[in-house]
C-alpha atoms as a PDB file:
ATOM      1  CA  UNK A   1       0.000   0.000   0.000  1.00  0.00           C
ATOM      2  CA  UNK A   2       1.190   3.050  -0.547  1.00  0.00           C
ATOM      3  CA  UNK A   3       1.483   6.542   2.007  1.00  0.00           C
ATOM      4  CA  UNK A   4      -0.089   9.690   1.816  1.00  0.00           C
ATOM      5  CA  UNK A   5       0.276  11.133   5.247  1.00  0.00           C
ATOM      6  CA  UNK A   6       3.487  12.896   5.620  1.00  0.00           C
ATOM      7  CA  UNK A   7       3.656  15.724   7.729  1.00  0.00           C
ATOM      8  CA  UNK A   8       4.808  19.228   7.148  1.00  0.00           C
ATOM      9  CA  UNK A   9       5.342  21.611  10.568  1.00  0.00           C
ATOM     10  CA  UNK A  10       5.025  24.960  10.510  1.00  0.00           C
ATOM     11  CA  UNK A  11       8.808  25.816  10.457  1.00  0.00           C
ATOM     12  CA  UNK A  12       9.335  24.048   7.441  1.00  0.00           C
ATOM     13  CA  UNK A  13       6.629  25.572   5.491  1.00  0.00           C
ATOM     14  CA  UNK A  14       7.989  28.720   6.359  1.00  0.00           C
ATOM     15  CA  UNK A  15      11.219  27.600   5.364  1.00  0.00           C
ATOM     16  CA  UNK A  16       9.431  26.446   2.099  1.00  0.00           C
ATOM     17  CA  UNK A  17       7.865  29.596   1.219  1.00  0.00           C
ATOM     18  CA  UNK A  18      10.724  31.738   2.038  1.00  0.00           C
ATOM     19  CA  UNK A  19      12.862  30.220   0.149  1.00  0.00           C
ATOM     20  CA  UNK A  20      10.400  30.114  -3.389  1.00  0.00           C
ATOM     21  CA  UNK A  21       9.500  34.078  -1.867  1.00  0.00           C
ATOM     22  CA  UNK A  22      12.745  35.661  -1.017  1.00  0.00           C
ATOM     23  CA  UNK A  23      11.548  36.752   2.334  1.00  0.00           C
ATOM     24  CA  UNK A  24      10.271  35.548   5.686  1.00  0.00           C
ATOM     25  CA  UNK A  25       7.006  34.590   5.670  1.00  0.00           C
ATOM     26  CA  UNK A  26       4.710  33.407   8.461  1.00  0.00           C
ATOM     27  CA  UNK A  27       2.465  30.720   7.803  1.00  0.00           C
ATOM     28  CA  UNK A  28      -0.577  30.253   9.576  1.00  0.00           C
ATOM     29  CA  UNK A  29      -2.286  27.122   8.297  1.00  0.00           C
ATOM     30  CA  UNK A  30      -1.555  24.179   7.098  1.00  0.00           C
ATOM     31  CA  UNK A  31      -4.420  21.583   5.916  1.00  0.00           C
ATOM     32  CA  UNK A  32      -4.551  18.483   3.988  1.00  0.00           C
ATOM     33  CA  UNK A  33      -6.095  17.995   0.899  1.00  0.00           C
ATOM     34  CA  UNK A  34      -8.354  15.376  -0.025  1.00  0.00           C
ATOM     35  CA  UNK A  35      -7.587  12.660  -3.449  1.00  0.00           C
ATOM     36  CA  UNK A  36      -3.932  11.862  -3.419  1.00  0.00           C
ATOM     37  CA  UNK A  37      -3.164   8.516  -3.787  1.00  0.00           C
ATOM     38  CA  UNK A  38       0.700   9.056  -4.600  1.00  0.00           C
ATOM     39  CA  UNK A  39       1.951  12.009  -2.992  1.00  0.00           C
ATOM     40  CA  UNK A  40       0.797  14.016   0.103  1.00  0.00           C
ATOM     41  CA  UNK A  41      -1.184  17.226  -0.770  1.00  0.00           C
ATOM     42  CA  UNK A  42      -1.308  20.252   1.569  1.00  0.00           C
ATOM     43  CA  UNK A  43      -2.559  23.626   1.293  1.00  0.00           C
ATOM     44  CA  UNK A  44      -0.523  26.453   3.527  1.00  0.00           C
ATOM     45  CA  UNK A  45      -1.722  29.963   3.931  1.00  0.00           C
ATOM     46  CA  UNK A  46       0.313  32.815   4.775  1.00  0.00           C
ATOM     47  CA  UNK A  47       0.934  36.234   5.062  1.00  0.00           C
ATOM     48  CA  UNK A  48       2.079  37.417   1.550  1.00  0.00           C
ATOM     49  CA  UNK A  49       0.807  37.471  -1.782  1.00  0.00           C
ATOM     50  CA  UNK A  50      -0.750  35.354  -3.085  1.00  0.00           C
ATOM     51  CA  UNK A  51      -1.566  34.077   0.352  1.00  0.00           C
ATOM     52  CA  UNK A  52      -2.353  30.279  -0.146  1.00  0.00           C
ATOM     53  CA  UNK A  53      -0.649  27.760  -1.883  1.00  0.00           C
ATOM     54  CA  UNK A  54      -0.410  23.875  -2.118  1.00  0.00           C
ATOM     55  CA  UNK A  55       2.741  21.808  -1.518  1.00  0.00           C
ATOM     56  CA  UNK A  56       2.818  18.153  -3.210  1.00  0.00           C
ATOM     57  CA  UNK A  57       5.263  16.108  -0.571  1.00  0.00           C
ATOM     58  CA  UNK A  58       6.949  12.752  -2.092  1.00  0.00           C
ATOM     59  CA  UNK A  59       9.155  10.620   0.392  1.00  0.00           C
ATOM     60  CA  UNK A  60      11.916  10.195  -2.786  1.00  0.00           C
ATOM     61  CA  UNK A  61      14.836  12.592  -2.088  1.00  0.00           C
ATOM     62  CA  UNK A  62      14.385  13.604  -5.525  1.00  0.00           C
ATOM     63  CA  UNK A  63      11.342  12.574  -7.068  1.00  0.00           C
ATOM     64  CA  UNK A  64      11.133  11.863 -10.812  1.00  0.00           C
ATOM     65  CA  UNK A  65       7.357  11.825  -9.949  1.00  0.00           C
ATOM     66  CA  UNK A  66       7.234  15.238  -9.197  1.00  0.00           C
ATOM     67  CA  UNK A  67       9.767  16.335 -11.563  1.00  0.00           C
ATOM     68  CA  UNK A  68       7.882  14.956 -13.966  1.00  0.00           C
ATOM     69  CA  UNK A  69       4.798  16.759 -13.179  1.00  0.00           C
ATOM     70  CA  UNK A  70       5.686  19.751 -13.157  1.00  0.00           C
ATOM     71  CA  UNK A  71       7.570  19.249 -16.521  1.00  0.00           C
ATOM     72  CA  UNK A  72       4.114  18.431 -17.768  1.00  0.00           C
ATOM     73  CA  UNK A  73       1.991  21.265 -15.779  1.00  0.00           C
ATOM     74  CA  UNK A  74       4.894  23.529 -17.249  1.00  0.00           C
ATOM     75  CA  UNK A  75       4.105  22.446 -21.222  1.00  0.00           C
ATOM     76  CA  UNK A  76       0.760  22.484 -20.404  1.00  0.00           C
ATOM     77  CA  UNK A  77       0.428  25.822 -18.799  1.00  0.00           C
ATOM     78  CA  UNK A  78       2.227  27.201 -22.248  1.00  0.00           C
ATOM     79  CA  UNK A  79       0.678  25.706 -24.822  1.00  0.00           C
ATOM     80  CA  UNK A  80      -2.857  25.270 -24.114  1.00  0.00           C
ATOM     81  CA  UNK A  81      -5.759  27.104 -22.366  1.00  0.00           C
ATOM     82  CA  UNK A  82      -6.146  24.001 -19.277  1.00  0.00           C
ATOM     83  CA  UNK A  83      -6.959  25.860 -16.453  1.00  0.00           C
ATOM     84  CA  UNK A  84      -3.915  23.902 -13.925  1.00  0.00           C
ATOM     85  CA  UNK A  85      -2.132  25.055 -10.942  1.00  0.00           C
ATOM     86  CA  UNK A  86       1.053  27.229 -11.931  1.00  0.00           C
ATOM     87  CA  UNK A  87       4.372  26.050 -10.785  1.00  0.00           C
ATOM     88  CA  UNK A  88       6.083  27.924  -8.407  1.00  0.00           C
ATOM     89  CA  UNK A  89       9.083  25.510  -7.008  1.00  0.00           C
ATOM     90  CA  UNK A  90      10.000  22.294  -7.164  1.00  0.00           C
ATOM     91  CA  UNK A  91      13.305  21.170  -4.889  1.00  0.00           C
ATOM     92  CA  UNK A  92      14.970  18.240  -3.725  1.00  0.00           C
ATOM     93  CA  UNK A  93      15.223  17.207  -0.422  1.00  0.00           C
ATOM     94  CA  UNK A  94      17.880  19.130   2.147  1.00  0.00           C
ATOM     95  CA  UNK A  95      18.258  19.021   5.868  1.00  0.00           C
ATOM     96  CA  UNK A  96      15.682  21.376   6.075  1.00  0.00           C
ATOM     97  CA  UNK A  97      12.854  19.288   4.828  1.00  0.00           C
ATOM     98  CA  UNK A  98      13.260  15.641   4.176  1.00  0.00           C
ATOM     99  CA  UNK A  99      10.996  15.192   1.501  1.00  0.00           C
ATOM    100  CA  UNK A 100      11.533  16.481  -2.407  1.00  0.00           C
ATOM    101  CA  UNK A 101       7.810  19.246  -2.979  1.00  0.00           C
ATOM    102  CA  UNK A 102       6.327  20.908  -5.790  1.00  0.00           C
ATOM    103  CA  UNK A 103       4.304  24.181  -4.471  1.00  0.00           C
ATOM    104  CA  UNK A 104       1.802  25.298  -6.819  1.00  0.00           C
ATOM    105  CA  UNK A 105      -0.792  27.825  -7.201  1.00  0.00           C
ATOM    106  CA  UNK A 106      -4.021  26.979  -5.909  1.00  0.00           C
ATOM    107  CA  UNK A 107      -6.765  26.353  -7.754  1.00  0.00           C
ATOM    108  CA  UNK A 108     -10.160  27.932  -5.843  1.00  0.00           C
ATOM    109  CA  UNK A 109     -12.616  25.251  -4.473  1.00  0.00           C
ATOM    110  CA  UNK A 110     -12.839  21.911  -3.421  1.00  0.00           C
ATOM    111  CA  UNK A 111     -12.492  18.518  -5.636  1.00  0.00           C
ATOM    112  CA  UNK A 112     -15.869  16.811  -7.192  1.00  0.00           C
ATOM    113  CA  UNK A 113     -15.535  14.266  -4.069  1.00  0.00           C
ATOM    114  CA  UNK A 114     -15.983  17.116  -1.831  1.00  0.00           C
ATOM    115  CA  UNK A 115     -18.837  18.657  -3.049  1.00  0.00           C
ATOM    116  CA  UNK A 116     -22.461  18.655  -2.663  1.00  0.00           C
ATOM    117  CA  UNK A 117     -23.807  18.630  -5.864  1.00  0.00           C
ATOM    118  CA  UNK A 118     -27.338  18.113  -7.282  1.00  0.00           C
ATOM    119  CA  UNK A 119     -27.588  16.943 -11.006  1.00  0.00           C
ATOM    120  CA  UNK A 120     -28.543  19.906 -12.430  1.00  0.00           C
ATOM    121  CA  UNK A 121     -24.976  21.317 -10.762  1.00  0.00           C
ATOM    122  CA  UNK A 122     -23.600  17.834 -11.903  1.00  0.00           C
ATOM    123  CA  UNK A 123     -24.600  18.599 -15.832  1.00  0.00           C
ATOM    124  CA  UNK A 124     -23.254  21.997 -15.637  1.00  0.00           C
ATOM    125  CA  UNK A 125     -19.752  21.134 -14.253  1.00  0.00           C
ATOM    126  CA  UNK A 126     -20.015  17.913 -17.240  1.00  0.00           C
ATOM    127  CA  UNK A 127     -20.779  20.625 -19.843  1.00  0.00           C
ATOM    128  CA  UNK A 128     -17.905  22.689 -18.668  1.00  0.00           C
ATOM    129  CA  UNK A 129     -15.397  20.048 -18.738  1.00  0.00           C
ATOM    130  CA  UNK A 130     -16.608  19.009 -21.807  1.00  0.00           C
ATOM    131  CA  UNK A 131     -15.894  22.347 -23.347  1.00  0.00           C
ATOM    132  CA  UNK A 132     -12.693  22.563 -21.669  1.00  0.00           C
ATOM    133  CA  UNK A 133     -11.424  18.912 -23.190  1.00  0.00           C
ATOM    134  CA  UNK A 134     -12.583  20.137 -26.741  1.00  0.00           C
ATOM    135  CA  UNK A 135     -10.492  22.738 -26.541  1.00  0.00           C
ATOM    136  CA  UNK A 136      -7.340  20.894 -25.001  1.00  0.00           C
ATOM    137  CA  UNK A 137      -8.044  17.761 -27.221  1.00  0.00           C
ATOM    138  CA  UNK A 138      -7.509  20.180 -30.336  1.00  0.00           C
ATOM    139  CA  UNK A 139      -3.998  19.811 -29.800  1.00  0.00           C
ATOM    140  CA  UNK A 140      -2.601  16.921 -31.999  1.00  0.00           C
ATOM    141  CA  UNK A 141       0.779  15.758 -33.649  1.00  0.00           C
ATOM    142  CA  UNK A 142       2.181  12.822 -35.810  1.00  0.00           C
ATOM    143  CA  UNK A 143       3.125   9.935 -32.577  1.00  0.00           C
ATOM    144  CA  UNK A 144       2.044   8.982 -29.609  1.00  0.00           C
ATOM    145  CA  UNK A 145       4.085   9.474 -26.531  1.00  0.00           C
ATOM    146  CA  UNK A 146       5.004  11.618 -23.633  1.00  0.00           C
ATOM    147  CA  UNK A 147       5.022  14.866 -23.968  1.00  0.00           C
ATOM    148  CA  UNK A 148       9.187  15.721 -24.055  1.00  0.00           C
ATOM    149  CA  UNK A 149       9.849  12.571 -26.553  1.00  0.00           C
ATOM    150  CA  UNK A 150       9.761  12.019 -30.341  1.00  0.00           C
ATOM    151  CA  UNK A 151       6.662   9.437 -30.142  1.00  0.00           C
ATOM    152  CA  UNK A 152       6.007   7.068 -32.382  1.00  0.00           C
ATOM    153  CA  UNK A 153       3.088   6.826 -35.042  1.00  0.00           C
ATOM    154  CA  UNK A 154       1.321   3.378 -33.705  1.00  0.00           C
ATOM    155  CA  UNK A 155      -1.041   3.723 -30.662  1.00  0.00           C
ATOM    156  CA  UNK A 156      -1.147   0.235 -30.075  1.00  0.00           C
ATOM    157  CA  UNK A 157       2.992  -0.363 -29.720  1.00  0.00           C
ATOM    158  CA  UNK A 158       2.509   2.653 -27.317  1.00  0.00           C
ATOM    159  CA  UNK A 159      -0.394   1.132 -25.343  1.00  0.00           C
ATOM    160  CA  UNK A 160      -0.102  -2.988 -25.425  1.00  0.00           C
ATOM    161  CA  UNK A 161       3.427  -2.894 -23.554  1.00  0.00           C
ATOM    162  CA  UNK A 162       1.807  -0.864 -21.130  1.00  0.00           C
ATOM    163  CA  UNK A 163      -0.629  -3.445 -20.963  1.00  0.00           C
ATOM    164  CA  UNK A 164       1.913  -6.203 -20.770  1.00  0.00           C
ATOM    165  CA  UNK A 165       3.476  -4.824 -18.238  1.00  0.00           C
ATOM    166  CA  UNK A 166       0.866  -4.301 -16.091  1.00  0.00           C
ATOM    167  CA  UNK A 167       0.082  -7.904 -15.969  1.00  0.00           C
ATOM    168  CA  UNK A 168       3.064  -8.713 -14.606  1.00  0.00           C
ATOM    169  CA  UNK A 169       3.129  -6.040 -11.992  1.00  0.00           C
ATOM    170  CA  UNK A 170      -0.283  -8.211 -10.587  1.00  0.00           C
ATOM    171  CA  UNK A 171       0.802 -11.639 -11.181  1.00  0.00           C
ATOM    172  CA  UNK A 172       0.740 -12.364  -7.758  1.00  0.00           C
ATOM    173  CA  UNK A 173      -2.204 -10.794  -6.885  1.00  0.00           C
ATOM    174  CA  UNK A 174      -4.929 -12.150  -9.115  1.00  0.00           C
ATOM    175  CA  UNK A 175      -6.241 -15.832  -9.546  1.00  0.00           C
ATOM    176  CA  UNK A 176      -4.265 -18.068 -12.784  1.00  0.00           C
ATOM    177  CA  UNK A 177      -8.344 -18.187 -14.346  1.00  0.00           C
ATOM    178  CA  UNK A 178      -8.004 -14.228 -14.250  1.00  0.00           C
ATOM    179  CA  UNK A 179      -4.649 -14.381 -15.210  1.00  0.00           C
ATOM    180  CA  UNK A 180      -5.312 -16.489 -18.427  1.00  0.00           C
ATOM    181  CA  UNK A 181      -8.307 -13.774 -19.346  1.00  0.00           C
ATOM    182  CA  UNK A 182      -5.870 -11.258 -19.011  1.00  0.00           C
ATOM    183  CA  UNK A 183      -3.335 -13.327 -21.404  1.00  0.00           C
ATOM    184  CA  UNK A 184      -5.940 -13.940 -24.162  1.00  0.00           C
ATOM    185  CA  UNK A 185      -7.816 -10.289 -24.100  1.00  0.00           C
ATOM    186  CA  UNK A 186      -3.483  -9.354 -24.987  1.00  0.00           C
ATOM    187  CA  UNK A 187      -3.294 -11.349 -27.534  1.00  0.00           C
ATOM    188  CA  UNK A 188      -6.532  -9.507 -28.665  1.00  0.00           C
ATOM    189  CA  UNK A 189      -5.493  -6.284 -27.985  1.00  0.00           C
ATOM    190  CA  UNK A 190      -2.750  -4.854 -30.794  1.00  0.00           C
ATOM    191  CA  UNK A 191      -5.440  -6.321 -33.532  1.00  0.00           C
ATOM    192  CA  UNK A 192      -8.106  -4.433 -31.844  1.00  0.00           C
ATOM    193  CA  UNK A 193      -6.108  -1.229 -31.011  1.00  0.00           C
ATOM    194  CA  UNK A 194      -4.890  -0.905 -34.593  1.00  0.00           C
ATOM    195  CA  UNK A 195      -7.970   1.072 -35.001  1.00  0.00           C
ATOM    196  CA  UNK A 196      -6.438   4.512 -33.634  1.00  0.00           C
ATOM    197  CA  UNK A 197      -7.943   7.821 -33.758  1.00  0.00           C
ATOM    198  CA  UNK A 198      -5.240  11.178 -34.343  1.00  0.00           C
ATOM    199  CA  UNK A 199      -2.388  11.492 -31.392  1.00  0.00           C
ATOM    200  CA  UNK A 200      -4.333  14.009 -29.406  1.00  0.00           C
ATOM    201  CA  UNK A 201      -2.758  15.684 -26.083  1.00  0.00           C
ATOM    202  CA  UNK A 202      -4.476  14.096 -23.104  1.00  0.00           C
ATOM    203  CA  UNK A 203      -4.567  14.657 -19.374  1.00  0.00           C
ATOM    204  CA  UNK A 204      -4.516  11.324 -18.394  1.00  0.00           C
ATOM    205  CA  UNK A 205      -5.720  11.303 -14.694  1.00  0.00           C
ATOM    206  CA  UNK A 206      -9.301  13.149 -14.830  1.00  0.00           C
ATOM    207  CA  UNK A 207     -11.499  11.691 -12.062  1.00  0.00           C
ATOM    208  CA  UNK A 208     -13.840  13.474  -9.217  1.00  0.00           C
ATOM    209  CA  UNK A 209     -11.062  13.777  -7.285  1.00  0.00           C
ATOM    210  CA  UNK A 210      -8.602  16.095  -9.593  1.00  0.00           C
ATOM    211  CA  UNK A 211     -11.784  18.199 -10.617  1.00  0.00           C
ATOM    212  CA  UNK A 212     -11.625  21.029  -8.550  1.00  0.00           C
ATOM    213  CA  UNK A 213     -15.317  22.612  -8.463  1.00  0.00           C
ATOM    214  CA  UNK A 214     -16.359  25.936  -7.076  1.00  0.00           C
ATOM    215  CA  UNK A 215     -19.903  27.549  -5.677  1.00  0.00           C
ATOM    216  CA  UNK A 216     -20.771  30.578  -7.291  1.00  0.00           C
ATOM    217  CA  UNK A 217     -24.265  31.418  -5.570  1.00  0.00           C
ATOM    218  CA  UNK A 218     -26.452  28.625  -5.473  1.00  0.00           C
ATOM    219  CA  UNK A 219     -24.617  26.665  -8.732  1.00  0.00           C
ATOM    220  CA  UNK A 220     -21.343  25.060  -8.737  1.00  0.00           C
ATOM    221  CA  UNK A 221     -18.882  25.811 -11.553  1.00  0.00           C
ATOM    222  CA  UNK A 222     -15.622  23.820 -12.792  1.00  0.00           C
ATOM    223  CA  UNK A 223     -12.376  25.887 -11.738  1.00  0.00           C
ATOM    224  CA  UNK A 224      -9.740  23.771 -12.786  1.00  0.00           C
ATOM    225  CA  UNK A 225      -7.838  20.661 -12.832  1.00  0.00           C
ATOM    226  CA  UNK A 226      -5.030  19.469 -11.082  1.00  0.00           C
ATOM    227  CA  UNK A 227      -2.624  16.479 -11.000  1.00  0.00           C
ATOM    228  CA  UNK A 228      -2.156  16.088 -15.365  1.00  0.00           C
ATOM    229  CA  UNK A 229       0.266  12.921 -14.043  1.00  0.00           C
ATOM    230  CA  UNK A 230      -0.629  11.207 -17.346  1.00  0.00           C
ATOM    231  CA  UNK A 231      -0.752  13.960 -19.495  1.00  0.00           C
ATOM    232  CA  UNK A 232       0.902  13.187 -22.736  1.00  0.00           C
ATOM    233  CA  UNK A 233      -0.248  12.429 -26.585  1.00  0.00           C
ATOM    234  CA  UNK A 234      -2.419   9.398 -26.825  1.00  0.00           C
ATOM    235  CA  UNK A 235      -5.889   8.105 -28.935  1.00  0.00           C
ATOM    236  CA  UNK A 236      -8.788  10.418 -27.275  1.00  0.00           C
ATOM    237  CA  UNK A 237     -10.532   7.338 -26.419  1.00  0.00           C
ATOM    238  CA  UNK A 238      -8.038   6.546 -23.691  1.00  0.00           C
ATOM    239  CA  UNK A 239      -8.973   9.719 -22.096  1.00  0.00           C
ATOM    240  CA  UNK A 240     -13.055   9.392 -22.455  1.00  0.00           C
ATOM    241  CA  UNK A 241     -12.852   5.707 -21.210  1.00  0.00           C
ATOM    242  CA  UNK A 242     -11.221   6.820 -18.614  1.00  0.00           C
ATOM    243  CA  UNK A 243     -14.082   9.431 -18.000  1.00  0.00           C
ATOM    244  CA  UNK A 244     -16.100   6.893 -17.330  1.00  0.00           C
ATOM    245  CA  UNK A 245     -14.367   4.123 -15.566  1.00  0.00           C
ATOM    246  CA  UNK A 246     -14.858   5.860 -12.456  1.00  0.00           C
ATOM    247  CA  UNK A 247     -18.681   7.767 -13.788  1.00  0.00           C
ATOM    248  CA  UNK A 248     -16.758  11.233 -13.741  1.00  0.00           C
ATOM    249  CA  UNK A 249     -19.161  12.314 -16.514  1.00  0.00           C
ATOM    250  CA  UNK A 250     -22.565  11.286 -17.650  1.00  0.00           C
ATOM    251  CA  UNK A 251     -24.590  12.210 -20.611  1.00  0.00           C
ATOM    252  CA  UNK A 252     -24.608  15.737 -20.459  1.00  0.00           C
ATOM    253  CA  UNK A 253     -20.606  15.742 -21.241  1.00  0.00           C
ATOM    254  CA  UNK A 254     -20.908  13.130 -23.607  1.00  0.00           C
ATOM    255  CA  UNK A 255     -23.794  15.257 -25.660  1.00  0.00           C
ATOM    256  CA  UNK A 256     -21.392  18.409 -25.180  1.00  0.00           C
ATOM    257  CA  UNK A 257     -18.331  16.838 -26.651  1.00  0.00           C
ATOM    258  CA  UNK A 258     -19.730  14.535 -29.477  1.00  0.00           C
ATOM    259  CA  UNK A 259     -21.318  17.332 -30.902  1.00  0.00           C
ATOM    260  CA  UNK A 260     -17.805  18.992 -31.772  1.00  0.00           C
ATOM    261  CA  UNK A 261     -15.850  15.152 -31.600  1.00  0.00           C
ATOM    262  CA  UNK A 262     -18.072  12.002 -32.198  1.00  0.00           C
ATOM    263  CA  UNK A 263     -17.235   8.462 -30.855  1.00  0.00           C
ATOM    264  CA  UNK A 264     -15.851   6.616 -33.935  1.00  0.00           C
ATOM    265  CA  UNK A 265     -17.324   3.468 -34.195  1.00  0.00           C
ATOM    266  CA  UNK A 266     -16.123   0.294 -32.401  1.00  0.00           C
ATOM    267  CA  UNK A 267     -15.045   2.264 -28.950  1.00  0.00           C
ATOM    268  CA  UNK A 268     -17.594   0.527 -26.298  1.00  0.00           C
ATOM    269  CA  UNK A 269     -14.797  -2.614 -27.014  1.00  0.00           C
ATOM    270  CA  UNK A 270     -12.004  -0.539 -27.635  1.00  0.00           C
ATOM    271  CA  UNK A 271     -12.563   1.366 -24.163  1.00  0.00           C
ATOM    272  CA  UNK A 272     -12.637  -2.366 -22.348  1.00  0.00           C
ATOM    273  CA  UNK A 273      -8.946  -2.363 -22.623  1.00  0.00           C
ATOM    274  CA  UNK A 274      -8.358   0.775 -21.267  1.00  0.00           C
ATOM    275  CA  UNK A 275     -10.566  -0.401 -18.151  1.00  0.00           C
ATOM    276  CA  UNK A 276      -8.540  -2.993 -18.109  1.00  0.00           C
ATOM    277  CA  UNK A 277      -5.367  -1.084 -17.309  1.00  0.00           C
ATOM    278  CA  UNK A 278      -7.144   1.509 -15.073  1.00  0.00           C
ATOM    279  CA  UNK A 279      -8.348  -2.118 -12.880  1.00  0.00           C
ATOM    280  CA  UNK A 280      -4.749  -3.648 -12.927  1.00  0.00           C
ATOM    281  CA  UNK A 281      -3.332  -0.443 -11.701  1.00  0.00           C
ATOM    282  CA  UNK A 282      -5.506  -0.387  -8.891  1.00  0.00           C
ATOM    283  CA  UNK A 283      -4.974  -3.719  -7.805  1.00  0.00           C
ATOM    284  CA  UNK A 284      -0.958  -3.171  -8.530  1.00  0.00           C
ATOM    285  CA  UNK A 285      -1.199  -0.248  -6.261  1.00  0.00           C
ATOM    286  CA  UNK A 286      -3.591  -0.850  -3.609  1.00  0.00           C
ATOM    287  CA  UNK A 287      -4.278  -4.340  -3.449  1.00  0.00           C
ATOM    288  CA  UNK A 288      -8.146  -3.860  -3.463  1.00  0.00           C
ATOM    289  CA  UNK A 289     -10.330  -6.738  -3.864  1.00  0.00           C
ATOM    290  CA  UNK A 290     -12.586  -4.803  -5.586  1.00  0.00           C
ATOM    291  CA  UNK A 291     -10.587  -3.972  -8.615  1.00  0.00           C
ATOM    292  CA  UNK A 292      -9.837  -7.599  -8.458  1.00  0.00           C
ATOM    293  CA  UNK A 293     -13.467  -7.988  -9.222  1.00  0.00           C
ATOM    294  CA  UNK A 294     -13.775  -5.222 -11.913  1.00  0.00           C
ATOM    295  CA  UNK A 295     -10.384  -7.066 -13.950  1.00  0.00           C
ATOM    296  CA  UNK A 296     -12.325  -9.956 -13.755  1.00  0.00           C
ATOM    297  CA  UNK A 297     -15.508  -8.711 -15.182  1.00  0.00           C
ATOM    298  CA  UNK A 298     -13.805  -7.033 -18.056  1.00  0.00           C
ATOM    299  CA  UNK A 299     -11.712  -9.561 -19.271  1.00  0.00           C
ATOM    300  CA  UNK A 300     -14.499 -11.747 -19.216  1.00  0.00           C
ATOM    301  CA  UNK A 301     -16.734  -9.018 -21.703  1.00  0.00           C
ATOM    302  CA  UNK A 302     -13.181  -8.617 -23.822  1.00  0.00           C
ATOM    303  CA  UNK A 303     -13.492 -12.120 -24.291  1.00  0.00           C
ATOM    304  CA  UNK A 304     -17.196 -11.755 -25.435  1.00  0.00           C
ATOM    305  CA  UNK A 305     -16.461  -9.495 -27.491  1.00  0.00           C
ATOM    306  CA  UNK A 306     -13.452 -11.449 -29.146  1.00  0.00           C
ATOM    307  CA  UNK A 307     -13.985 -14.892 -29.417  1.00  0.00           C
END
């Protein structure tokens, strides 16, 4: 299982801030956010402009998980309208903090997970996204990839050694039955993925919890998104299956978007092997039984599907 709780004391976020500021800075909260599942989250308010900010803590002494974040937030936050956090810092650890951060502007509001929301507030902030991913998803190249790399032009020698590799990262965690579904909905999958839509600049982690919400009123508005961990160039469909994995959106995105992109034919399978990795990542990661269940259910409509 992995740990979210480190600690930050006051003293070192001053130390933090200081340092990014230039001057000495008193900070008089410090509260944990809600939805990280790989680093800790905190937001610290203090006395100067711009008063709040969030720190992203990662027990590596230098964290090629961070670094690579804000690498991405960085590309993102120049080339595209995605409303993200701003980068302020990122450093290493020293003896004045034992963990490597990123602090980063925060975004106003709380995460989807957080909030209240009716279904009429529910189709608004689906309708908003859905406007914001048409615009980001405008941006295409040649390859797929990550963001900093050449690419290459075939989705599926991208995506199926992802796959692969996932499998073996639960080997000893599911049943040999699930095991062998997982083997044969492979052997299925660079056939099936060979159908591939335009390299199209994803986020890659969009779920309730990195939807950051606001309430203007009585109606809640989207105000941003944070954590673009898997942001990179990949076949749309990845992104809208994952959309859905966790019910992030309904119908009222799904009208939005189509209207400007429409589903090309053949993604209800396509999307059960991106399900597939979403499941096997969960059950890599936090052993839960659940996700277990869920691998088990889609391999079993893969093989439907495919046989």
């Amino acid at each position: 299982m992995l740990s979210t709780n480190l600690t930050l004391t006051t003293p070192q976020a001053e130390a933090v801030l200081s340092r990014w500021l230039g001057s000495g800075v008193r900070c008089s909260r410090i509260e944990p956010l809600q939805g990280g599942m790989i680093n800790t989250a905190l937001r610290l308010t203090f006395d100067q402009t711009p008063f709040t900010a969030v720190i992203k803590l990662n027990m590596d002494q230098d964290s090629p998980v961070l670094q690579s974040e804000r690498l991405r937030l960085d590309y993102l936050k120049a080339s595209t309208q995605l409303p993200i956090p701003r980068v302020y810092q990122y450093a290493a650890a020293d003896p004045s903090l034992p963990y490597s951060y990123l602090l980063l502007e925060t975004i106003p509001g709380v995460n989807m997970i957080q909030a209240s929301l009716s279904p009429e507030d529910q189709a608004t902030i689906g309708r908003e996204l859905a406007d914001v991913l048409i615009d980001l998803h405008g941006h295409t190249r040649t390859t797929f990839g990550r963001i900093h790399e050449l690419g290459i032009p075939s989705w599926a020698d991208v995506f199926v050694p992802e796959l692969t590799a996932m499998r073996r990262h639960v080997e000893d965690k599911l049943s040999d039955a699930v095991l062998n579904d997982i083997d044969a909905s492979l052997k299925a999958a660079g056939d099936i993925l060979k159908d591939q839509g335009t390299p199209t600049l994803t986020h890659g982690d969009i779920w309730a919890g990195n939807v950051m919400v606001d309430r203007r009123g009585d109606e809640w508005h989207l105000t941003g998104l944070v954590d673009p961990s898997g942001a990179k160039f990949t076949d749309v469909e990845f992104e809208l299956a994952y959309l859905q994995v966790f019910n992030t959106v309904g119908s009222p995105f799904f009208d939005r978007y189509t209207a400007r992109f429409p589903l090309r034919p053949g993604y209800e399978l396509r999307r059960l092997f991106y399900w597939l990795n979403t499941y096997m990542i969960h059950v890599w990661l936090f052993e839960d039984r659940d996700y277990g269940d869920r691998t088990a259910e889609v391999t079993a409509s893969i093989l439907l599907y495919t046989r």
